[in-house]
Protein backbone atom coordinates (compact mmCIF):
# COMPACT_ATOMS: atom_id res chain seq x y z
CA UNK A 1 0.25 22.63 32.11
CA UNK A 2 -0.21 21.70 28.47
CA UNK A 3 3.50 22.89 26.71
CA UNK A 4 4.37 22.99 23.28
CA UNK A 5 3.11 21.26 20.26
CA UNK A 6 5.60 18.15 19.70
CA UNK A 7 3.78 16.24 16.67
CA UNK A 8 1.09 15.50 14.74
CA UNK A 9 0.45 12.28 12.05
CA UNK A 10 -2.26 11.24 9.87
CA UNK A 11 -3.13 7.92 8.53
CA UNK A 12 -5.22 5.28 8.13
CA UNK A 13 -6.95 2.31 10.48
CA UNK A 14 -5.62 -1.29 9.40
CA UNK A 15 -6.88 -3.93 11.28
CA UNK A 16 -9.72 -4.42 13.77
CA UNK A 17 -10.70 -7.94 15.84
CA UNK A 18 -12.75 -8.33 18.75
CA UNK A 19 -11.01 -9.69 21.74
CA UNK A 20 -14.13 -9.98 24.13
CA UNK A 21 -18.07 -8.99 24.26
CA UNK A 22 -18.32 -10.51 28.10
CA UNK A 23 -19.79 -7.74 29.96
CA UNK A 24 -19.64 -5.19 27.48
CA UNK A 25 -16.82 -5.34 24.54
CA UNK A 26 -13.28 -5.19 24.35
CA UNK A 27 -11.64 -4.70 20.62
CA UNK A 28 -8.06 -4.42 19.15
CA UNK A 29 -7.14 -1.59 17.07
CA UNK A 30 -4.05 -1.14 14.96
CA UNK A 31 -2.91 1.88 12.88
CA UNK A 32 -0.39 3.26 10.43
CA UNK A 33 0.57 7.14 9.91
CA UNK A 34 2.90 9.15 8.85
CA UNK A 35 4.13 12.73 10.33
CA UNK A 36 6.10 14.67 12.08
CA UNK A 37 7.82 14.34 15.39
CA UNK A 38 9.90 17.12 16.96
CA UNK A 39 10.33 18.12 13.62
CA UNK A 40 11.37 14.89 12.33
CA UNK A 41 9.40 13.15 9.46
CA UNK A 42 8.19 9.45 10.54
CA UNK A 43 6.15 6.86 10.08
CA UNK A 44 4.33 5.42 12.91
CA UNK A 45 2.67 2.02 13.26
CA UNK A 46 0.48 1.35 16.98
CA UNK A 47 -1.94 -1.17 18.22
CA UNK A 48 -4.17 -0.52 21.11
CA UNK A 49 -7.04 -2.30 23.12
CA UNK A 50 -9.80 -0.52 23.80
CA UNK A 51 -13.19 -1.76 26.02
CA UNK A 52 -16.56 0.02 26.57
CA UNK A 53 -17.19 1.27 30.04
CA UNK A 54 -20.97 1.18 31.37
CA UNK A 55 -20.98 4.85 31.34
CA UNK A 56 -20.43 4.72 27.25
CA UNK A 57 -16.67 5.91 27.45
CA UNK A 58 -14.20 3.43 26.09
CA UNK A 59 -10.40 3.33 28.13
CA UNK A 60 -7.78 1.83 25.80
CA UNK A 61 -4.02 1.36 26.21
CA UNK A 62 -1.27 0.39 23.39
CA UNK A 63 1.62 0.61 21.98
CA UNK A 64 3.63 1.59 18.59
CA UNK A 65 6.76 2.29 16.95
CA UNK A 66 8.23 5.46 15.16
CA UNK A 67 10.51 5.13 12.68
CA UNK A 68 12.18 8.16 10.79
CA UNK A 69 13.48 7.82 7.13
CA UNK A 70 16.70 7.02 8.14
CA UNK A 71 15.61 3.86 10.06
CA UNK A 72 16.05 5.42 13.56
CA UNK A 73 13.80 4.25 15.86
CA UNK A 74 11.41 5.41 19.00
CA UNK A 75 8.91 3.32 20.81
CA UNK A 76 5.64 4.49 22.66
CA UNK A 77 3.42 3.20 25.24
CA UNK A 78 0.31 4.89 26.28
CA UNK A 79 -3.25 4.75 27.64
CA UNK A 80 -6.43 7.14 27.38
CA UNK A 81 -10.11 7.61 27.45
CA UNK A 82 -12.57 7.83 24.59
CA UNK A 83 -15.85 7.99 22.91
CA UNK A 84 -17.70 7.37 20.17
CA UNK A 85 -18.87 10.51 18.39
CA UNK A 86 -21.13 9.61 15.46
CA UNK A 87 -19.72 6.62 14.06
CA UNK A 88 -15.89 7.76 15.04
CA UNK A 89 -14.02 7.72 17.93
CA UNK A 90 -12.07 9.70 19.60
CA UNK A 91 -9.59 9.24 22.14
CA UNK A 92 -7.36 11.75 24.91
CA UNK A 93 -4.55 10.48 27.02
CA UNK A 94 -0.62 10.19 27.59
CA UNK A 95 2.09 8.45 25.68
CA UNK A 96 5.55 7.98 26.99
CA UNK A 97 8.20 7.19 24.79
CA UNK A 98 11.86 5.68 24.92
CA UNK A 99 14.84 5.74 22.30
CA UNK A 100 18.38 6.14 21.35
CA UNK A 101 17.84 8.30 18.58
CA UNK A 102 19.63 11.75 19.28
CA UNK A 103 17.07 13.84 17.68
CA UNK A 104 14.22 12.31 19.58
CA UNK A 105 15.83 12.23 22.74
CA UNK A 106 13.35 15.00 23.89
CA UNK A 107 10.99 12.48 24.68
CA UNK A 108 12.86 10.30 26.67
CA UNK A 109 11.77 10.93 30.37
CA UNK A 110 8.94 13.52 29.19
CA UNK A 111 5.17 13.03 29.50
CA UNK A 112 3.21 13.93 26.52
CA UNK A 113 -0.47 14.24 26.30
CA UNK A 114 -2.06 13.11 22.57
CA UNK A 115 -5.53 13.72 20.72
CA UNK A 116 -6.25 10.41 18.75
CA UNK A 117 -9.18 10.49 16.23
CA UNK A 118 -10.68 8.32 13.92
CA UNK A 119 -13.67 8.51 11.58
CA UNK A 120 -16.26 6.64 10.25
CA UNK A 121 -13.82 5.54 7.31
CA UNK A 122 -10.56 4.82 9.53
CA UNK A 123 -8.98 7.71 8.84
CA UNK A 124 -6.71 8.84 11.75
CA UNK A 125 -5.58 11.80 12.71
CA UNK A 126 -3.33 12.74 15.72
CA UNK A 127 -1.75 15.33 17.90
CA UNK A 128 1.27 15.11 20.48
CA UNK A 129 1.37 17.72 23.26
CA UNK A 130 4.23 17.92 25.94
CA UNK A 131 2.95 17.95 29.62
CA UNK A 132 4.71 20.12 31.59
């Protein structure tokens, strides 16, 4: 069941290279935002792979780092399904996290379902749901 609301970020796209175009093509993706976790201002930076599927769905998996204004910390590691929607893409999967920080220590041990978009100009724009 899909719980509470747990964050949301905006940003920007920052680097794109193609990794592989054997059999349809695989691309790396990384990313830079800034939002709110749990309440807690951040700033996120992520990279992620993502390949095409022969169906025209793309599955992706990555990884990223949180960082609050104080310099606490929170890592993520995730995977998810996507498409492309007229020149964006958008992407739905899970995200589990790990840290030390005390206000973020929610996340430790939860599963969290995300919304990942971006549009035809890089802009991102993401949600963080907890999966109960």
């Amino acid at each position: 069941m899909l719980g509470e609301q747990l964050g949301e970020g905006r940003g920007k796209r920052t680097g794109r290279r193609v990794l592989s175009v054997d059999g349809g093509f695989k691309m790396e993706v990384s990313f830079e935002s800034k939002g709110k976790l749990l309440g807690v201002d951040n700033m996120e930076i992520g990279t992620y792979w993502s390949e095409s599927r022969p169906d025209g769905s793309m599955y992706g998996e990555g990884q990223g780092v949180v960082i609050t204004p104080e310099g606490e910390v929170a890592t993520w590691k995730g995977g998810g399904v996507g498409k492309f929607v007229g020149g964006a893409v958008s992407y739905r999967g899970a995200i589990y996290y790990t840290t030390a920080v005390q206000k973020l220590a929610r996340l430790n041990g939860a599963a969290t379902v995300f919304e990942f978009d971006v549009d035809a100009e890089g802009n991102t724009h993401s949600k963080l749901w907890e999966w109960k």
